[in-house]
C-alpha atoms as a PDB file:
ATOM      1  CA  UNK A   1       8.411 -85.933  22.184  1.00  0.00           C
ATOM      2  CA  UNK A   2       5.982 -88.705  22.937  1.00  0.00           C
ATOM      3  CA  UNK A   3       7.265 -92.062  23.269  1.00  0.00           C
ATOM      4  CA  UNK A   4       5.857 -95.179  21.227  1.00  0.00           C
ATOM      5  CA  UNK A   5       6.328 -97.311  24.104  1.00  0.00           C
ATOM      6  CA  UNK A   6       4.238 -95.338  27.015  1.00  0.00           C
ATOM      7  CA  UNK A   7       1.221 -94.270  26.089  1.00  0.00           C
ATOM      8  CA  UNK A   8      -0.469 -91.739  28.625  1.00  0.00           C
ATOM      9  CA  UNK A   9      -2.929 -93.337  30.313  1.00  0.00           C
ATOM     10  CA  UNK A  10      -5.835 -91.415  32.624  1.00  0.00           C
ATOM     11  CA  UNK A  11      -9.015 -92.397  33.744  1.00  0.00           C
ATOM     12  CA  UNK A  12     -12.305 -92.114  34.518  1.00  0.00           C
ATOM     13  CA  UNK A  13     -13.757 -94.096  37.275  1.00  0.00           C
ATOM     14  CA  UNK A  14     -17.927 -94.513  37.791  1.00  0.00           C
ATOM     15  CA  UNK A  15     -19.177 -95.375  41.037  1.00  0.00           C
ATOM     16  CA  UNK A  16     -22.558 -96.725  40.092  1.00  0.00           C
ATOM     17  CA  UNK A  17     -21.202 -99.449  37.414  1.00  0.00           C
ATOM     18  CA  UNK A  18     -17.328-100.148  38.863  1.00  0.00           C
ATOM     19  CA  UNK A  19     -16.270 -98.942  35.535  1.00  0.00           C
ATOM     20  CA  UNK A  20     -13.113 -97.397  34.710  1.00  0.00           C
ATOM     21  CA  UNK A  21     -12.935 -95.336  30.771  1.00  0.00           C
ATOM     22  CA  UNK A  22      -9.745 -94.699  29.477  1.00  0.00           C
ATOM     23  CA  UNK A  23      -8.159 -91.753  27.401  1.00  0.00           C
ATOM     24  CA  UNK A  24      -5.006 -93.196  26.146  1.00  0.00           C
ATOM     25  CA  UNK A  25      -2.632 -90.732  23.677  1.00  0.00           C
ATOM     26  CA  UNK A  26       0.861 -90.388  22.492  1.00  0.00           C
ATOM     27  CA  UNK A  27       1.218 -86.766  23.718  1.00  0.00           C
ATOM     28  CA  UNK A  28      -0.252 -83.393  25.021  1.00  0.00           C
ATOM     29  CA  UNK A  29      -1.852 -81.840  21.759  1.00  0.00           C
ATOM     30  CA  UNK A  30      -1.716 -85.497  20.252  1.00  0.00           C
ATOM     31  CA  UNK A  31      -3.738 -87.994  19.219  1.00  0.00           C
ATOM     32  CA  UNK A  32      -6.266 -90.020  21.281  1.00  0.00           C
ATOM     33  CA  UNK A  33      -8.496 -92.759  22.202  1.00  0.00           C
ATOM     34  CA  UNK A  34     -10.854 -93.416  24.524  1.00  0.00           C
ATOM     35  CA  UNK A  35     -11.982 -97.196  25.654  1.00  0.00           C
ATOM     36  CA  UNK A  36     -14.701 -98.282  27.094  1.00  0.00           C
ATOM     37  CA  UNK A  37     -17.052 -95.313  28.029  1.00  0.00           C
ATOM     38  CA  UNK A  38     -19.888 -94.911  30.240  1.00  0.00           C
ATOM     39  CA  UNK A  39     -23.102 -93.290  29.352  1.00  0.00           C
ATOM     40  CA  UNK A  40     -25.086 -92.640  32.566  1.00  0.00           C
ATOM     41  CA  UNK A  41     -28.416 -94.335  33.316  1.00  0.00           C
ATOM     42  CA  UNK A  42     -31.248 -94.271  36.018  1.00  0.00           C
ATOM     43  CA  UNK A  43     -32.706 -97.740  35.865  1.00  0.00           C
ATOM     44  CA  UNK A  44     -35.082 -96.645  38.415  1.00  0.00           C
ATOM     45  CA  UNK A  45     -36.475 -94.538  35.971  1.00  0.00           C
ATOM     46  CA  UNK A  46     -34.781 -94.783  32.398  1.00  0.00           C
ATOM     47  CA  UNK A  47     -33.526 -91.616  32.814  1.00  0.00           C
ATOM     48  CA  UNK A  48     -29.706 -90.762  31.133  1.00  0.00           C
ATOM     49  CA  UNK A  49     -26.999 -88.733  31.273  1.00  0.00           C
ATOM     50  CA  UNK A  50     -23.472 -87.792  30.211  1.00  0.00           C
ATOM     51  CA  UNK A  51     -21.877 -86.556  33.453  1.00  0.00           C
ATOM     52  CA  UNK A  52     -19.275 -88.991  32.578  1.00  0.00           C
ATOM     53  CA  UNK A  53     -18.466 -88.683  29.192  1.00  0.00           C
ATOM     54  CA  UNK A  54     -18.509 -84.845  29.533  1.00  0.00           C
ATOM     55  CA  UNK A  55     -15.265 -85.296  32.084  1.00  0.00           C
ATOM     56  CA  UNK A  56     -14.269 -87.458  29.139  1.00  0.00           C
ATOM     57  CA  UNK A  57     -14.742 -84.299  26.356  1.00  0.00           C
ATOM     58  CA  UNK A  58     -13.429 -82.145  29.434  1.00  0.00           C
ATOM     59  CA  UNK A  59     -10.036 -83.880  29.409  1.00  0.00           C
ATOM     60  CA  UNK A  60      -9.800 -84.342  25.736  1.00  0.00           C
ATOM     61  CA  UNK A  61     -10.234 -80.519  25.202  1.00  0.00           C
ATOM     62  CA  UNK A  62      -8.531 -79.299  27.904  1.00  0.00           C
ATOM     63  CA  UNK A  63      -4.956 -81.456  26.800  1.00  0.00           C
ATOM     64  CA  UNK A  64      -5.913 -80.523  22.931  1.00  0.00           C
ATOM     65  CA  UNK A  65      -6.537 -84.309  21.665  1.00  0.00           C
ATOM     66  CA  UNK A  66      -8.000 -85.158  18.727  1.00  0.00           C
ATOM     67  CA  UNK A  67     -10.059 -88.618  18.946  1.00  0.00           C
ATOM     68  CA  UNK A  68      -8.965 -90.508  16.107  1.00  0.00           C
ATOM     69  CA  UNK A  69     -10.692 -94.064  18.171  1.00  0.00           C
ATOM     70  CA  UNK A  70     -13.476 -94.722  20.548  1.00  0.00           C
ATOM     71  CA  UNK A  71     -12.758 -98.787  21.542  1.00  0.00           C
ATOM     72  CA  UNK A  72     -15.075-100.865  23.429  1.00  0.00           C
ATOM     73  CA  UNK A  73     -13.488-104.362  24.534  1.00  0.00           C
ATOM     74  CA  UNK A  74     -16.853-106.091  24.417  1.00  0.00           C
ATOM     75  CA  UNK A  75     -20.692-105.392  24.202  1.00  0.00           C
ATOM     76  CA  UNK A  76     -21.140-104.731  28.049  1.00  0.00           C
ATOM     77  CA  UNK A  77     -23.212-106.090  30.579  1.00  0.00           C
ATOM     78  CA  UNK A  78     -22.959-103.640  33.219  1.00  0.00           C
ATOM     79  CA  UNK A  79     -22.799-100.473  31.531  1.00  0.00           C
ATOM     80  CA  UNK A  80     -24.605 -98.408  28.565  1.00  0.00           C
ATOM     81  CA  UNK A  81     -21.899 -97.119  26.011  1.00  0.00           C
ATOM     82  CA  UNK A  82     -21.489 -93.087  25.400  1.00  0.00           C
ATOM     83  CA  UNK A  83     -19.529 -93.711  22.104  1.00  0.00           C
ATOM     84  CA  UNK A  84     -21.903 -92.487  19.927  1.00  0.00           C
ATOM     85  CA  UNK A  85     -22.567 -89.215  21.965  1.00  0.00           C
ATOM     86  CA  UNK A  86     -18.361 -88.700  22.359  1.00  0.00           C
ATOM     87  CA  UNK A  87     -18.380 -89.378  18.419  1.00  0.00           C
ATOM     88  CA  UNK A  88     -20.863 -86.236  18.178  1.00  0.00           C
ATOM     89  CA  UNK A  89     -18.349 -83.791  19.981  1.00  0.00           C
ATOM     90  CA  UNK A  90     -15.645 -85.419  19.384  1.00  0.00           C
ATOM     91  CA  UNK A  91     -15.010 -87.430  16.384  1.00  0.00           C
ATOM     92  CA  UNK A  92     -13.423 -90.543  15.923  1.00  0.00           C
ATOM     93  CA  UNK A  93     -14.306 -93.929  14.669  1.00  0.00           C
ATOM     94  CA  UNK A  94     -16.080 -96.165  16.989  1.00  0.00           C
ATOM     95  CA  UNK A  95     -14.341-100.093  17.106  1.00  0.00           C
ATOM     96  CA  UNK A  96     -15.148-103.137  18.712  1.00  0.00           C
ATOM     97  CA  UNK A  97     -13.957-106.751  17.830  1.00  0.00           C
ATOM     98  CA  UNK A  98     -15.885-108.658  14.754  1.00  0.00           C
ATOM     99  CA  UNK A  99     -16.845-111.394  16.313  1.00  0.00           C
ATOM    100  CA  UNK A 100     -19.739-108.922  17.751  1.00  0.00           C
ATOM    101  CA  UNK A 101     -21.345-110.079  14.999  1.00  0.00           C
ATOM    102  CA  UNK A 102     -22.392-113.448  16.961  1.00  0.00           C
ATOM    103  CA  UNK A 103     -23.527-111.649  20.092  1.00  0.00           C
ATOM    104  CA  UNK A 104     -25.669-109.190  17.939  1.00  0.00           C
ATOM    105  CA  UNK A 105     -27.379-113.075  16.652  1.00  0.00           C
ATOM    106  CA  UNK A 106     -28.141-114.389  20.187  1.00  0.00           C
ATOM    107  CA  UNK A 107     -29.391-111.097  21.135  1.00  0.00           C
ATOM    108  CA  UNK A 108     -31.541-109.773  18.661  1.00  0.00           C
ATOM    109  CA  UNK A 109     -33.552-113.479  18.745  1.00  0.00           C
ATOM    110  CA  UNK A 110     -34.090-112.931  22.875  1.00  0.00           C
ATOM    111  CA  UNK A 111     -35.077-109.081  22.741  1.00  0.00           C
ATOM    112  CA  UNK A 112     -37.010-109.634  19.443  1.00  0.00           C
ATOM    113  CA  UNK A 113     -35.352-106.710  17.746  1.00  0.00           C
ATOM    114  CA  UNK A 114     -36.831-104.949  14.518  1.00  0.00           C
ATOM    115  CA  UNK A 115     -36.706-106.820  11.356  1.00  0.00           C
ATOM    116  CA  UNK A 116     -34.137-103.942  10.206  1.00  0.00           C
ATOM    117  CA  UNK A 117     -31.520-104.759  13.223  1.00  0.00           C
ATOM    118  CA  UNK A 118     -28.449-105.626  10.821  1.00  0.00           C
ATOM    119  CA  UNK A 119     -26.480-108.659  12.444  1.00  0.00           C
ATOM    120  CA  UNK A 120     -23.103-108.393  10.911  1.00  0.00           C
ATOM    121  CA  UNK A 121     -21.946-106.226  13.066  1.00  0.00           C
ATOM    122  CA  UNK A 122     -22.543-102.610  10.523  1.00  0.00           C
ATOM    123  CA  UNK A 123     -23.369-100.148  13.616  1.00  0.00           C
ATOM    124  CA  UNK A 124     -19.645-100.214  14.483  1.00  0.00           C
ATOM    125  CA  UNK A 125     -17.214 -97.781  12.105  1.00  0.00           C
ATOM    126  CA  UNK A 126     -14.535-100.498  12.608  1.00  0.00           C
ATOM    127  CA  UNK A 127     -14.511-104.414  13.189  1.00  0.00           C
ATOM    128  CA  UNK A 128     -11.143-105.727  14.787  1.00  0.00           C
ATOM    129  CA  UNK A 129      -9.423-109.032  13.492  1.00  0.00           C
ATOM    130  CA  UNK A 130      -7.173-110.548  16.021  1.00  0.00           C
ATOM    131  CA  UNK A 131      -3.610-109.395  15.899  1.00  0.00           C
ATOM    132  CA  UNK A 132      -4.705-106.541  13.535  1.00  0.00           C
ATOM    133  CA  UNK A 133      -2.548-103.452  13.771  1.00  0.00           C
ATOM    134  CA  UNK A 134      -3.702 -99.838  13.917  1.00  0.00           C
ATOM    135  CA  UNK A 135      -2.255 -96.833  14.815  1.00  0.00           C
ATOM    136  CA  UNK A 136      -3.343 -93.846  17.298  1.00  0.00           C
ATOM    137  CA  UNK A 137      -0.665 -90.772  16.697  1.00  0.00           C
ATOM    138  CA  UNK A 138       2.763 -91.884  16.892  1.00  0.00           C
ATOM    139  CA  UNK A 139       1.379 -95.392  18.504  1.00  0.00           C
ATOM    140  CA  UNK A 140       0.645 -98.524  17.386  1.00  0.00           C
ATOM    141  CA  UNK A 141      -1.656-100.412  18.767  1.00  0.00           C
ATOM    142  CA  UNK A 142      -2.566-104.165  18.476  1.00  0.00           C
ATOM    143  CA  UNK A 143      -5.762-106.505  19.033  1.00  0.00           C
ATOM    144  CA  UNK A 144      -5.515-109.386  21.166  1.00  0.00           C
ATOM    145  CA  UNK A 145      -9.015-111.762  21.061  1.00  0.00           C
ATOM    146  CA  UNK A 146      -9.582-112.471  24.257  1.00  0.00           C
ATOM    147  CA  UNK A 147     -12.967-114.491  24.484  1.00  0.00           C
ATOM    148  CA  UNK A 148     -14.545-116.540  27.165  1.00  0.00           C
ATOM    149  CA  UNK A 149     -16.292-113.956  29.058  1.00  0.00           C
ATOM    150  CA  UNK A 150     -18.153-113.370  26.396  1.00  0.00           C
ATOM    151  CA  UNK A 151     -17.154-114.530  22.277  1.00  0.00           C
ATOM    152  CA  UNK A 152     -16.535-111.068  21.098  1.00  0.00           C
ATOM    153  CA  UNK A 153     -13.998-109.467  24.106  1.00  0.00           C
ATOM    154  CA  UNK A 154     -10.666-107.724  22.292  1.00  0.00           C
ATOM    155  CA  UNK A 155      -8.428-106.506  24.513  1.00  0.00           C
ATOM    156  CA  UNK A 156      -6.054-103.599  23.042  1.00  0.00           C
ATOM    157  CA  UNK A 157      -2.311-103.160  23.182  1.00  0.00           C
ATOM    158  CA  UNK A 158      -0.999-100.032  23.012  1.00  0.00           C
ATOM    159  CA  UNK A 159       2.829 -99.764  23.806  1.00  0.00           C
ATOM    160  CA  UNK A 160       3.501-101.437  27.087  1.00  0.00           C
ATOM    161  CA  UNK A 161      -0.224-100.644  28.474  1.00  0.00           C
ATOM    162  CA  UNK A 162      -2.884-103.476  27.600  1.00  0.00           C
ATOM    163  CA  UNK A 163      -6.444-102.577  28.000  1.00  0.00           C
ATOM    164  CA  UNK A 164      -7.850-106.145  29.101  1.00  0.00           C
ATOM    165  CA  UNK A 165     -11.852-105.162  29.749  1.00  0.00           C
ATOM    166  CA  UNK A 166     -13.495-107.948  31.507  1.00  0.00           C
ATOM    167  CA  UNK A 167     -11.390-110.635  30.765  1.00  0.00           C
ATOM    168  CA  UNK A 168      -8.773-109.706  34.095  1.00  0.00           C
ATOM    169  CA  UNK A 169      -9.860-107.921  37.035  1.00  0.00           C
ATOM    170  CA  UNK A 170      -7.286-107.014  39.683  1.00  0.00           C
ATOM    171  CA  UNK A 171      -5.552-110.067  41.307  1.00  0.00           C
ATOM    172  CA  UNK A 172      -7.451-110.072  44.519  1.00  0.00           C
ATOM    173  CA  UNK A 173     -10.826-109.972  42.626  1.00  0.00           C
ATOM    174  CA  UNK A 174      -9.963-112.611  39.771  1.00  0.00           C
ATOM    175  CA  UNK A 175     -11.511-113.530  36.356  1.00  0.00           C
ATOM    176  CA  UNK A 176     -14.140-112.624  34.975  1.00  0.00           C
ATOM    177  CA  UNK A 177     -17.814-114.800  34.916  1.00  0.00           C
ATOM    178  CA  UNK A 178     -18.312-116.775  31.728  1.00  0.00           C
ATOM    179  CA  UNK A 179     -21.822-117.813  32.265  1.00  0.00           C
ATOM    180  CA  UNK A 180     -23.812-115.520  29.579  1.00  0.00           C
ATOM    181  CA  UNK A 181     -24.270-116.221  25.884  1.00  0.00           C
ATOM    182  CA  UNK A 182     -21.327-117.547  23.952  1.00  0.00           C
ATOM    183  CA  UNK A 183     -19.283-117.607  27.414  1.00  0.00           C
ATOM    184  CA  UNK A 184     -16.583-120.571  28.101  1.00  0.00           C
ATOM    185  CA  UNK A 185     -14.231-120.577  30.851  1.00  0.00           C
ATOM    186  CA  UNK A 186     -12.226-123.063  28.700  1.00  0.00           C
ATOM    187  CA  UNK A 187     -11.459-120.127  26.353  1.00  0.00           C
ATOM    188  CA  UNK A 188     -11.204-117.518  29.141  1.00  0.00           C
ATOM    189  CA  UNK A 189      -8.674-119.270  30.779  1.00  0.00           C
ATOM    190  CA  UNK A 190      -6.815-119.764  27.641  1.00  0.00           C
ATOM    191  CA  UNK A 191      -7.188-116.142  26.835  1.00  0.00           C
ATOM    192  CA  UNK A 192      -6.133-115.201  30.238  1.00  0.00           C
ATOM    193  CA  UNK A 193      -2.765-117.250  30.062  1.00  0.00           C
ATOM    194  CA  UNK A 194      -2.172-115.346  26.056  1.00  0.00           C
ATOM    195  CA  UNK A 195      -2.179-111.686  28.134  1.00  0.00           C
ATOM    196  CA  UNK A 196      -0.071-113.167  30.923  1.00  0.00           C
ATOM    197  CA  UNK A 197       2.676-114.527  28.417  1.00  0.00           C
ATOM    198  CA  UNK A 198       3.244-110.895  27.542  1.00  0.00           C
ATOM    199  CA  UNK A 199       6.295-109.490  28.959  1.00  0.00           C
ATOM    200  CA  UNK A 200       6.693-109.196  33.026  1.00  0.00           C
ATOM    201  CA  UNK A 201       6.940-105.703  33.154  1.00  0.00           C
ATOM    202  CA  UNK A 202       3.531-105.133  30.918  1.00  0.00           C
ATOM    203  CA  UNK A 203       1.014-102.526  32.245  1.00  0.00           C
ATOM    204  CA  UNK A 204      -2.805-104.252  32.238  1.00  0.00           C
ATOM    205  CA  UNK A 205      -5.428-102.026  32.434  1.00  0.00           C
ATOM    206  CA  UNK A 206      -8.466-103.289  34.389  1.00  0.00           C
ATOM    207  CA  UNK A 207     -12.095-102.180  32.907  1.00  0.00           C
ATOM    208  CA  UNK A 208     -13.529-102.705  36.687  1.00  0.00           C
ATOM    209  CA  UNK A 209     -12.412-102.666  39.934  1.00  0.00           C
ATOM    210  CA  UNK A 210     -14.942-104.447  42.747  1.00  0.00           C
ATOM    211  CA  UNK A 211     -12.777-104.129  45.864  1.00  0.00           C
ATOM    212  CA  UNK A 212     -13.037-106.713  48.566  1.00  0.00           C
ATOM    213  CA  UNK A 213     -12.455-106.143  51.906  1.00  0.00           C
ATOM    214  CA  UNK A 214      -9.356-105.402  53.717  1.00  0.00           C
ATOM    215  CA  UNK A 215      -9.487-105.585  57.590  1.00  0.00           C
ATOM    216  CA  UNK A 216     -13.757-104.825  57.550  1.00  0.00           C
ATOM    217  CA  UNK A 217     -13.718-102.205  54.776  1.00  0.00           C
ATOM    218  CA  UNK A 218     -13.436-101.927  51.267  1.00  0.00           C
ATOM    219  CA  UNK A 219      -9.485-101.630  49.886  1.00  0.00           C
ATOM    220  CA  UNK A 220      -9.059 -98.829  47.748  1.00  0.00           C
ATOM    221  CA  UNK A 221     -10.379 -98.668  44.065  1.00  0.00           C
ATOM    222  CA  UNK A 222      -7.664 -99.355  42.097  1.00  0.00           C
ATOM    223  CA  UNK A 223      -7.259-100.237  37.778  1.00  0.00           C
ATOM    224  CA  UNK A 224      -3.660-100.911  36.620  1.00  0.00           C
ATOM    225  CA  UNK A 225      -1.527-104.218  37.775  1.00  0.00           C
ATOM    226  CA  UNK A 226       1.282-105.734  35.901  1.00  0.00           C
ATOM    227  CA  UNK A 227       1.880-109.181  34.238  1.00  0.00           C
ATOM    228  CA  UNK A 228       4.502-109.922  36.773  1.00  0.00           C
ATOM    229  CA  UNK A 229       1.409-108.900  39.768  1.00  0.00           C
ATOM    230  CA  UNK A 230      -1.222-111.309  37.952  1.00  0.00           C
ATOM    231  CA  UNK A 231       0.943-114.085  37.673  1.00  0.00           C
ATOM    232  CA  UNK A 232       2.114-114.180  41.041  1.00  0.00           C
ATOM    233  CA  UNK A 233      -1.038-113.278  42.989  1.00  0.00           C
ATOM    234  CA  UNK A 234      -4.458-113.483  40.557  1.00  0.00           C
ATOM    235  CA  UNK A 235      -6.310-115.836  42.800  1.00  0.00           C
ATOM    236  CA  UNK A 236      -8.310-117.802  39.936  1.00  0.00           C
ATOM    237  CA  UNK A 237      -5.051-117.896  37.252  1.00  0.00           C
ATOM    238  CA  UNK A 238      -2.065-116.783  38.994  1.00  0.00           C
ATOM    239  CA  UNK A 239       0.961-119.454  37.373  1.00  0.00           C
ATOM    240  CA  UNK A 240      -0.211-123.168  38.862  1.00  0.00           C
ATOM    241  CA  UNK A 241      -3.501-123.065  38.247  1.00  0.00           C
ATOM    242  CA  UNK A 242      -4.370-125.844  36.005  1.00  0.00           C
ATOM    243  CA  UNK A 243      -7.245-125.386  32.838  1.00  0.00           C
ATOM    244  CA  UNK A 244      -9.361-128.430  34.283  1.00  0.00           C
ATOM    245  CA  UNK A 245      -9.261-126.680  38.027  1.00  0.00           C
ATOM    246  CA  UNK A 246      -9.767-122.748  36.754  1.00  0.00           C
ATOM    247  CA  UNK A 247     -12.684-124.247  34.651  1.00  0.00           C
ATOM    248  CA  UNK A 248     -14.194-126.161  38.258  1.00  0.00           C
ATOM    249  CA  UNK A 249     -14.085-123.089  39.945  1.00  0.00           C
ATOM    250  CA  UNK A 250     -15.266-120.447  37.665  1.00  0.00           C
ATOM    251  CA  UNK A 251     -18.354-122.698  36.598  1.00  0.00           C
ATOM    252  CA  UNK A 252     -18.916-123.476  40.319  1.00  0.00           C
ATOM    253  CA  UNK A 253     -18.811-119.616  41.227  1.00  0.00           C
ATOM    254  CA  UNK A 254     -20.716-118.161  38.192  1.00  0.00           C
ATOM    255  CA  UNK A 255     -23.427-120.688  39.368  1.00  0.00           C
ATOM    256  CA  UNK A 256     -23.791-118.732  42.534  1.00  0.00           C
ATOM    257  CA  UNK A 257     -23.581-115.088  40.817  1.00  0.00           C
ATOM    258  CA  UNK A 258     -27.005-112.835  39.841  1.00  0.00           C
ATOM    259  CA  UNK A 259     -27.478-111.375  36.745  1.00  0.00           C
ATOM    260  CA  UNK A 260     -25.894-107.751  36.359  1.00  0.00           C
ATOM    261  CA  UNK A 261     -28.119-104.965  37.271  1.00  0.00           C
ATOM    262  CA  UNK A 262     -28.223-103.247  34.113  1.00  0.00           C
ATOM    263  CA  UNK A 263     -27.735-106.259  31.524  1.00  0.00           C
ATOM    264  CA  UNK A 264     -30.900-105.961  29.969  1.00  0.00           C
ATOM    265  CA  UNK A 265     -31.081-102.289  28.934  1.00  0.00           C
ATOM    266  CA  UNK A 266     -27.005-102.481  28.960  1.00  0.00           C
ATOM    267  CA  UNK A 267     -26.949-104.980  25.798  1.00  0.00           C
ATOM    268  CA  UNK A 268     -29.779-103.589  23.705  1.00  0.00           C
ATOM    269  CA  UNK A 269     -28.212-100.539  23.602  1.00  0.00           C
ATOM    270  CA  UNK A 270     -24.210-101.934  23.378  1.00  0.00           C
ATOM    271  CA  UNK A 271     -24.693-103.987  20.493  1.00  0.00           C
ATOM    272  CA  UNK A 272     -26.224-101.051  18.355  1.00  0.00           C
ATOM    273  CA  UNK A 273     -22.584 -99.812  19.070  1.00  0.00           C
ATOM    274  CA  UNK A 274     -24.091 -97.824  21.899  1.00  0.00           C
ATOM    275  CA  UNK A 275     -27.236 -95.975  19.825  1.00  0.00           C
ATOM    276  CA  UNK A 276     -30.659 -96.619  21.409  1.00  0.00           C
ATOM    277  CA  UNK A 277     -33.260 -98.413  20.049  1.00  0.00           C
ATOM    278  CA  UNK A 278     -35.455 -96.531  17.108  1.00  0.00           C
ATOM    279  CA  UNK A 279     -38.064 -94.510  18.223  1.00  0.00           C
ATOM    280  CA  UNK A 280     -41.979 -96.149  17.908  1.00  0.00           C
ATOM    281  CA  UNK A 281     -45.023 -94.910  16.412  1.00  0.00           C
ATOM    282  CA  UNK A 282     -45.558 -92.435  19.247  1.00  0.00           C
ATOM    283  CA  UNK A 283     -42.007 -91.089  19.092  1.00  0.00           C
ATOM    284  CA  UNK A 284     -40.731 -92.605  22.639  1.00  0.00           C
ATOM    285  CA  UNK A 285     -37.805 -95.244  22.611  1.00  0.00           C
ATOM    286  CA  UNK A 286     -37.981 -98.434  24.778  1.00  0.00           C
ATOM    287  CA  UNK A 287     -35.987-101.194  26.343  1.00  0.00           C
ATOM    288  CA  UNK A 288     -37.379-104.437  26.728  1.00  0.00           C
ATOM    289  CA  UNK A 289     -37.344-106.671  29.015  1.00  0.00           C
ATOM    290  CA  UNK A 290     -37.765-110.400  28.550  1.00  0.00           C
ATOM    291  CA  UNK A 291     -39.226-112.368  31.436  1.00  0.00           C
ATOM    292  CA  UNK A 292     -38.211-115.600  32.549  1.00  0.00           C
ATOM    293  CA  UNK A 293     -35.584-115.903  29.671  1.00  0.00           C
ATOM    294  CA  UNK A 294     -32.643-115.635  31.300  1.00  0.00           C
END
C-alpha cells in the first residue's frame, strides 16, 4: 500500500546539461509524474535525441505507471524539454506555473517569434496557481511559487519530497543566478527562505547538481538534501544570511557568470511547452539566434 507521505522518487541524471528528471509515484503499478525532462541536443550541429527520455518511458513501463503529469519547474535555460515527446508514448498532461505567461512576452519580442506565437501561456495542458492542489494517485501534491531565478519557477510538493528546480542547488553549490529576464535575487531569496520554513526533516529535490571540488577532484554528483542540510550549510542562504547581504553577493557573482550554453535554442523551444518551432516554407525548423542582445 503506497503511502501519501513518501512518494517514490528515482532519477535520471544527464551529463551534458547537470540535469537531474524525476519519476515520482505513489506505488509500483501506480500513478506517475515525471518533472523536468531532458530532450537531447547537439548544439554543434542541431542534431536531437531521446536517449534520455527513452530511460524515462523505460522505467515508467517497466514499474507499470501510468503518467497522469509531466511538470516542468520553469522554462529552462540549460536544457530542451522532452515533454511533448513523453506525452506521445506516454500520456499525461504537461504543467508548468502561469506566470509563464510573462516569460513567453519577453521572449517572443527578442527571438521575433511568428505573429501566431500565443502569449498566455496556451501550449501548456495545465497552468499552476500558487498553493494550488492536485493530485497524482493516492498523492497530493502542492505548488509553491518560487520566483527570482526567473518570474515563472514553481517548485512542487509532493508528500515530504519537494521538487525545488533551479531555485536551490545542493548546499555546497548555492542559489541559483537571477540575472536573466524577470530575475530578482530580492524574490529568490525570499522564495528560498518559504522552502526552508518547511519542516526540518523535508526531502528537496535538486534539478542540477554542478559539483565543486573536493581535495582536486570533483565530489560526487549528488540531487536530494534536506531542509535541516540547507539551513545549516547552503553557503549563499544557510539561517544568518541577511536579504540585503544574499542580494550583494548573488548580484556580484551573476555579474561574473556566462550565459548558459544552450539558452538560446533551450528557451525557444521551452516556452512552446517544449514543441519546436513551426516548420518554414521549405519544410526545415530553425532556432534563432539573436546577436548582441543579450
Amino acid at each position: 500500500m503506497s503511502n501519501p507521505f513518501k512518494p517514490q522518487v528515482q532519477a535520471f541524471f544527464d551529463t551534458p546539461t547537470w540535469t537531474v528528471t524525476y519519476v515520482v509515484y505513489d506505488r509500483e503499478g501506480g500513478c506517475a509524474a515525471i518533472i523536468d525532462s531532458v530532450l537531447n541536443y547537439d548544439h554543434k550541429s542541431g542534431r536531437i535525441g531521446h536517449t534520455r527520455a527513452d530511460e524515462v518511458i523505460a522505467f515508467i513501463k517497466a514499474n507499470s505507471l501510468k503518467v497522469q503529469w509531466i511538470l516542468e519547474t520553469h522554462a529552462h535555460a540549460d536544457h530542451l524539454s522532452a515533454a511533448p515527446y513523453l506525452k506521445q508514448h506516454l500520456g499525461g498532461r504537461i504543467g508548468i506555473g502561469a506566470g509563464i505567461d510573462s516569460v513567453q512576452k519577453v521572449f517572443k519580442g527578442l527571438f521575433n517569434l511568428e505573429p501566431e506565437f500565443k502569449t498566455d501561456g496556451s501550449q501548456f495542458d495545465r497552468l499552476f496557481q500558487d498553493e494550488e492542489v492536485f493530485q497524482l494517485g493516492d498523492l497530493q501534491a502542492r505548488v509553491m511559487a518560487v520566483p527570482g531565478h526567473t518570474p515563472a519557477c514553481v517548485a512542487y510538493a509532493i508528500g515530504d519530497a519537494v521538487f525545488v528546480g533551479d531555485t536551490l542547488f545542493m548546499p555546497d553549490v548555492g542559489t541559483a543566478r537571477c540575472d536573466f529576464p524577470g530575475g530578482n535575487a530580492h524574490m529568490l531569496y525570499r522564495s528560498v527562505r518559504k522552502l526552508l520554513s518547511l519542516p526540518a526533516p523535508t526531502r528537496l529535490f535538486m534539478c542540477h547538481d554542478y559539483p565543486p571540488l573536493v581535495d582536486g577532484r570533483p565530489r560526487a554528483v549528488t540531487w536530494e538534501s534536506t531542509v535541516a542540510q540547507q539551513r545549516e550549510g547552503n553557503i549563499h542562504v544557510h539561517d544568518g544570511v541577511s536579504e540585503e547581504a544574499f542580494v550583494k553577493m548573488r548580484t556580484a557573482r551573476d555579474a561574473m557568470l556566462e550565459m548558459p550554453t544552450l539558452i538560446m535554442p533551450s528557451v525557444q523551444v521551452n516556452i512552446r511547452a517544449g514543441e519546436l518551432p513551426p516548420p518554414e516554407a521549405n519544410g526545415m525548423r530553425y532556432l534563432k539566434i539573436p546577436l548582441n542582445a543579450v
